[in-house]
Protein backbone atom coordinates (compact mmCIF):
# COMPACT_ATOMS: atom_id res chain seq x y z
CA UNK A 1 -29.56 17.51 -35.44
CA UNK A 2 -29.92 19.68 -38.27
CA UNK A 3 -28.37 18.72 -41.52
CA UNK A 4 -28.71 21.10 -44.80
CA UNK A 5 -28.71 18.07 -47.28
CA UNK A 6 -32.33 17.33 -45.34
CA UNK A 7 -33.10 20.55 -45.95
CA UNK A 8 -32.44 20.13 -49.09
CA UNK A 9 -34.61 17.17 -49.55
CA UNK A 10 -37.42 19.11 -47.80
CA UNK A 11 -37.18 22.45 -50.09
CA UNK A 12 -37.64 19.69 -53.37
CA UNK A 13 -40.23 17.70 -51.94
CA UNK A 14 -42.57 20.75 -50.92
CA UNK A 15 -42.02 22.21 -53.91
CA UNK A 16 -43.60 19.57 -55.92
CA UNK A 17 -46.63 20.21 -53.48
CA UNK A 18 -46.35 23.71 -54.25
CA UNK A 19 -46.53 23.30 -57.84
CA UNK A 20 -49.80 20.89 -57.53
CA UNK A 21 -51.51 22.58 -55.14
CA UNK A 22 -50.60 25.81 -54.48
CA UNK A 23 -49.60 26.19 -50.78
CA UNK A 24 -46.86 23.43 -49.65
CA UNK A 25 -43.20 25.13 -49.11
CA UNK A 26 -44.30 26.94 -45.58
CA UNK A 27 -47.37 24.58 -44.37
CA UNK A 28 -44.92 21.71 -44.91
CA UNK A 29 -41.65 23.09 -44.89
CA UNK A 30 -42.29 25.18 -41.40
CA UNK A 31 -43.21 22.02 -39.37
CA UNK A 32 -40.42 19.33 -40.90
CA UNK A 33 -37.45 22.09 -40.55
CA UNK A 34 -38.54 22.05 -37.23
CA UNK A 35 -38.87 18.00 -36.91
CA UNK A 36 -35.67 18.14 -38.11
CA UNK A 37 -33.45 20.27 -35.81
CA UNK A 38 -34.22 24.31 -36.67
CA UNK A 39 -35.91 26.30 -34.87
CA UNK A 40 -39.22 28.47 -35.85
CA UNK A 41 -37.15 31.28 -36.55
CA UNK A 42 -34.30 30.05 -38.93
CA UNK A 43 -36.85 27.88 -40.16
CA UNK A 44 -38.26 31.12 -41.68
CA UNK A 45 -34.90 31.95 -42.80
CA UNK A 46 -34.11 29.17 -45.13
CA UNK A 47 -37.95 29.21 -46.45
CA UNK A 48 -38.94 32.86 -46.92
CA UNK A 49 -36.21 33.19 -50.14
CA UNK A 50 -37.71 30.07 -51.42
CA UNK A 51 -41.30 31.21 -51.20
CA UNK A 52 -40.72 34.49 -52.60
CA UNK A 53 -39.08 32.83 -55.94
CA UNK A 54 -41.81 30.56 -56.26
CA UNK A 55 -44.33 33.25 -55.50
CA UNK A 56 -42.55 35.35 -58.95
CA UNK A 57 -42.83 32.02 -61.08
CA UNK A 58 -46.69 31.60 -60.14
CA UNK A 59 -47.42 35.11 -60.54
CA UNK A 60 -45.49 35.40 -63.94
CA UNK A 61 -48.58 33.74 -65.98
CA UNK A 62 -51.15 34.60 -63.50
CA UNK A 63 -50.72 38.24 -62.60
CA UNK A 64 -53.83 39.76 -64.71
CA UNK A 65 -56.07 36.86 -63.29
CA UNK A 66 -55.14 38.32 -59.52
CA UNK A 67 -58.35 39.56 -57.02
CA UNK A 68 -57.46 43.06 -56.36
CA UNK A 69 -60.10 43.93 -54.31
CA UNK A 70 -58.63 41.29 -51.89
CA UNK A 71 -55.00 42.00 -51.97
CA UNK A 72 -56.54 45.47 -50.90
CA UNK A 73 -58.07 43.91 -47.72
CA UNK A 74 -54.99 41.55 -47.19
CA UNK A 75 -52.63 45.15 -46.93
CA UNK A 76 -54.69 46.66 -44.03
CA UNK A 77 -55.47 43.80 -42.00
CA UNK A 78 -53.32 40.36 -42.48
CA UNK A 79 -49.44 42.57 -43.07
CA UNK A 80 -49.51 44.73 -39.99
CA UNK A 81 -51.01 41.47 -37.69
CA UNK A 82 -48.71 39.30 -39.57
CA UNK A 83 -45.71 41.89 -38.59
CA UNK A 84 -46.55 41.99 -34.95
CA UNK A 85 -47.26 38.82 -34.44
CA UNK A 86 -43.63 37.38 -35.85
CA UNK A 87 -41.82 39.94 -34.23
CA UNK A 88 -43.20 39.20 -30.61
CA UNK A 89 -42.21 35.54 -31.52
CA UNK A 90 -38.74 36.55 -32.59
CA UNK A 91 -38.20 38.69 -29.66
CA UNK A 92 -39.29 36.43 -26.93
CA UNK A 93 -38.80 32.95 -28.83
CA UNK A 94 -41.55 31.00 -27.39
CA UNK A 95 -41.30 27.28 -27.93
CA UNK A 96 -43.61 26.99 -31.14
CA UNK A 97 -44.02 23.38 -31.83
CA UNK A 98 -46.57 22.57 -30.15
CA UNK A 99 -48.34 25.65 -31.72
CA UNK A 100 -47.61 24.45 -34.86
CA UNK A 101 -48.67 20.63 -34.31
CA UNK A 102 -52.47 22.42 -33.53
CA UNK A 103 -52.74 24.41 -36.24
CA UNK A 104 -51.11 21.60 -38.49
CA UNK A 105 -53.35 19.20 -37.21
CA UNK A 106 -56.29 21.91 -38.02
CA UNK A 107 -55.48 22.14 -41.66
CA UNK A 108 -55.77 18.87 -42.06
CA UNK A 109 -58.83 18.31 -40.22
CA UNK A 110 -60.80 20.89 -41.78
CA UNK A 111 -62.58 18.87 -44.23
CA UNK A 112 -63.27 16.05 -42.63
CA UNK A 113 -64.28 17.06 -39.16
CA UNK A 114 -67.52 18.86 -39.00
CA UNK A 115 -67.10 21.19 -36.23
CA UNK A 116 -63.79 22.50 -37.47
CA UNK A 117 -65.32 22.94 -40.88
CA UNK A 118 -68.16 25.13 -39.53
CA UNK A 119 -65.81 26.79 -37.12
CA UNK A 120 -64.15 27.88 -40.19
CA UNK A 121 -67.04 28.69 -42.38
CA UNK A 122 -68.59 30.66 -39.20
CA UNK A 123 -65.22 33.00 -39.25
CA UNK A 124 -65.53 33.50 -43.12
CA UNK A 125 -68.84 35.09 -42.52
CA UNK A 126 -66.64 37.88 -40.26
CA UNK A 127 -64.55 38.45 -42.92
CA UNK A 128 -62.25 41.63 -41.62
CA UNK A 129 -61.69 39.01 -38.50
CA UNK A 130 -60.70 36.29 -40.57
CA UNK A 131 -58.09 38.54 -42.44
CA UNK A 132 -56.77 39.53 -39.42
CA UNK A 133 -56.82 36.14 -37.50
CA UNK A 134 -55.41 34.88 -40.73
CA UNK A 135 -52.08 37.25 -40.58
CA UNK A 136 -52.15 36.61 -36.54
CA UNK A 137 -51.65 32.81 -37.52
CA UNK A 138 -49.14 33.41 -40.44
CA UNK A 139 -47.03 35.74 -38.36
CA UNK A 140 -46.79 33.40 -34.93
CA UNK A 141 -46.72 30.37 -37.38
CA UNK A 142 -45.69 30.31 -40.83
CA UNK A 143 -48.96 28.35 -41.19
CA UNK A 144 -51.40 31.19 -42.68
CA UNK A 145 -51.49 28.58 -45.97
CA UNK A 146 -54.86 27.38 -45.17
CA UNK A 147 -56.44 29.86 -44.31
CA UNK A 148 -55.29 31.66 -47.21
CA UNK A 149 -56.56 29.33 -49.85
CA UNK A 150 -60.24 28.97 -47.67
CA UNK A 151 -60.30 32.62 -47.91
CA UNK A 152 -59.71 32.74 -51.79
CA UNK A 153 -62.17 29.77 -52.96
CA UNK A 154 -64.78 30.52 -50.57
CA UNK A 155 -64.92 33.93 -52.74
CA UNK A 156 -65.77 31.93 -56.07
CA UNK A 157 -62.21 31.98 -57.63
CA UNK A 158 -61.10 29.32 -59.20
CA UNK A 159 -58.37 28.25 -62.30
CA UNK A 160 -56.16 30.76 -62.81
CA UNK A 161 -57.83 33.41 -60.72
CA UNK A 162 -57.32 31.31 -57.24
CA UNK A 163 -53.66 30.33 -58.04
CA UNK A 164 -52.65 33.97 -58.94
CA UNK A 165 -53.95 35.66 -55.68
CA UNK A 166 -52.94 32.90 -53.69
CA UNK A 167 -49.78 33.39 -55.09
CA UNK A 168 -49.73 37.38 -54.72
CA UNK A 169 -50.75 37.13 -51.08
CA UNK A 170 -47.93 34.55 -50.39
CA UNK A 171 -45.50 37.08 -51.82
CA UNK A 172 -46.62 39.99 -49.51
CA UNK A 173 -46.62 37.36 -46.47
CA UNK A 174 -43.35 36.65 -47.30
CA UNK A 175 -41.64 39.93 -48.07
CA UNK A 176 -43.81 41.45 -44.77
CA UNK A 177 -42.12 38.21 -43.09
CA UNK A 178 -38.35 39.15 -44.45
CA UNK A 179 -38.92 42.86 -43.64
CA UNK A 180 -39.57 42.07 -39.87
CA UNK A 181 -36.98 39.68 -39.15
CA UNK A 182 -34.48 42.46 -40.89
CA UNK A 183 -35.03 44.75 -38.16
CA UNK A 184 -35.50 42.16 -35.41
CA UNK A 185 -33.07 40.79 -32.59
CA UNK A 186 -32.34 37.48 -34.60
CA UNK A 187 -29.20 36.79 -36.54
CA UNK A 188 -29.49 35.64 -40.01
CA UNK A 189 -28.30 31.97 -39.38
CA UNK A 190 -28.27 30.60 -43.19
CA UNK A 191 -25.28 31.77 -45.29
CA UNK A 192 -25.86 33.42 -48.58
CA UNK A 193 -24.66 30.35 -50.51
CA UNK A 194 -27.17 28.50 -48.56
CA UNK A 195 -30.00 30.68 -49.37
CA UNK A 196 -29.62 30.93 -52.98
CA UNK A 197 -28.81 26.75 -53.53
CA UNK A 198 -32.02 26.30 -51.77
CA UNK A 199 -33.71 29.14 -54.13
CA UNK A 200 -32.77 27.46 -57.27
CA UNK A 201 -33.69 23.37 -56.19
CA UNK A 202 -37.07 24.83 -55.57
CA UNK A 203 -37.54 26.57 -58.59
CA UNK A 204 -36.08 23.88 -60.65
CA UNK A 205 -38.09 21.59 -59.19
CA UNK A 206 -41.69 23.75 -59.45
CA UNK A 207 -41.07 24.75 -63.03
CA UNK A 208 -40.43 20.94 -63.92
CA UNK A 209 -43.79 19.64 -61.61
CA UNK A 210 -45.76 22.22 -63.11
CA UNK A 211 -44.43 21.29 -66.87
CA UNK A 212 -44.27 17.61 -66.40
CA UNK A 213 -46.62 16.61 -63.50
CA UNK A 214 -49.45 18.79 -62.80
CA UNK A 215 -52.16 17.70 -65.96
CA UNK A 216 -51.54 13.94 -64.76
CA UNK A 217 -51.98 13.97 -61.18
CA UNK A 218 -55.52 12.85 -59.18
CA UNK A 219 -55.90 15.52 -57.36
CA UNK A 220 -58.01 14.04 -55.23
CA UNK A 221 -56.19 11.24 -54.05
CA UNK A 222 -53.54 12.82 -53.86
CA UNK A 223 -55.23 15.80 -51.46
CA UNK A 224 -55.86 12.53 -49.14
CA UNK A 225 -52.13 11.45 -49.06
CA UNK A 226 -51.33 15.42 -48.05
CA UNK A 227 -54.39 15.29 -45.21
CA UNK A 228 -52.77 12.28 -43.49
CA UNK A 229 -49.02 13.81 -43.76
CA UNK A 230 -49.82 16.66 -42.27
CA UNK A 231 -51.71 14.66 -39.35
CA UNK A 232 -48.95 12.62 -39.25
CA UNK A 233 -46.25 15.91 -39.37
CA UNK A 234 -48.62 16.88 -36.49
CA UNK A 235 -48.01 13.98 -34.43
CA UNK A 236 -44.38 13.84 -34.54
CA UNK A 237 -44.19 17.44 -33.61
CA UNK A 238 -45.61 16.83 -30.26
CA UNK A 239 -44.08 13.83 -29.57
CA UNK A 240 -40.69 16.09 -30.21
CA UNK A 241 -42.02 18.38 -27.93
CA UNK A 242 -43.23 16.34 -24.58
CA UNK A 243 -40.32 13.55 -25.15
């Protein structure tokens, strides 16, 4: 059963991953809403305001450091696919989770498993597919995170540069995202006051990670404690799904 204070919890907690690593508020948020009680499509609801603030915090330092070459590509191919693909799943409300567990599951075997790894690198090399598999994915998923920041490092960028277009081409996901379920069949299930409480825990909570946080963290250890959460996110979603 769904409960908002859980919600709650779950906007804080991927925010700190946010902060840290860039992506973390839809590839984690998306699959424990749904472990939780929501379905894929309020799920969206309550995280698409979130992302979009935290989106405007990244890109407040990082804006001149964004790829605009890229966000060029990321306009004509990943936003209409992204569109389509979200409002088929709004409209005929397939049962996602098992959807998600896969491509969950993918993200977090993609360094670690070679043929997945290749798989991936193989698409990079087609790169007006991968844009447009990559807004496919985001659209019928929330889950476009991963291939989004594959995308951006296997270009070169790095620092600054790779956290501010990862950050602008979250904010176009999400506002492509809020524009489609606007004119689509679904009613908007959160309530305003819900929506903006949720808003300002995650910004609170990046702006105080990113200030307090993200010079002492080991990345890398922590990037293994994220790979087996998300296998283990992956796991309970089908389990929720076949039980």
């Amino acid at each position: 059963m769904f409960s908002f204070t859980i919600a709650v919890l779950v906007v804080s907690a991927t925010s700190v991953i946010q902060s840290l690593f860039g992506v973390g508020v839809l590839l984690f948020g998306t699959p424990w809403l749904l472990l939780i009680g929501l379905d894929f499509i309020p799920a969206l609801q309550f995280l698409l305001p979130v992302s979009v603030s935290i989106s405007v915090l990244q890109l407040v330092g990082d804006a001149e450091h964004v790829e605009k070459g890229m966000i060029s590509k990321l306009g004509l191919l990943a936003l209409p696919a992204i569109a389509i693909t979200l409002w088929m799943a709004s409209t005929y409300r397939p049962p996602l989770d098992l959807v998600v567990a896969a491509i969950v599951a993918w993200v977090a075997l993609k360094d670690r498993v070679g043929w997945i790894g290749r798989s991936l690198e193989a698409l990079l090399r087609y790169e007006r597919t991968y844009i447009a598999f990559m807004g496919a994915v985001h659209g019928a998923s929330n889950l476009g995170g991963g291939l989004l920041t594959a995308w951006v490092y296997g270009k070169g960028l790095h620092g600054r540069a790779a956290r501010g277009t990862v950050a602008a081409c979250y904010l176009l996901f999400a506002l492509v995202q809020l524009a489609t379920l606007a004119v689509g069949p679904a009613s908007w299930q959160p309530t305003l006051a819900q929506n903006a409480l949720l808003t300002l825990v995650a910004a609170t909570v990046f702006l105080l990670t990113d200030r307090l946080l993200f010079a002492r963290v080991n990345a890398a250890q922590f990037r293994k404690g994220l790979e087996v959460l998300l296998l283990a996110t992956s796991v309970l979603l089908v389990a929720r799904s076949v039980l």
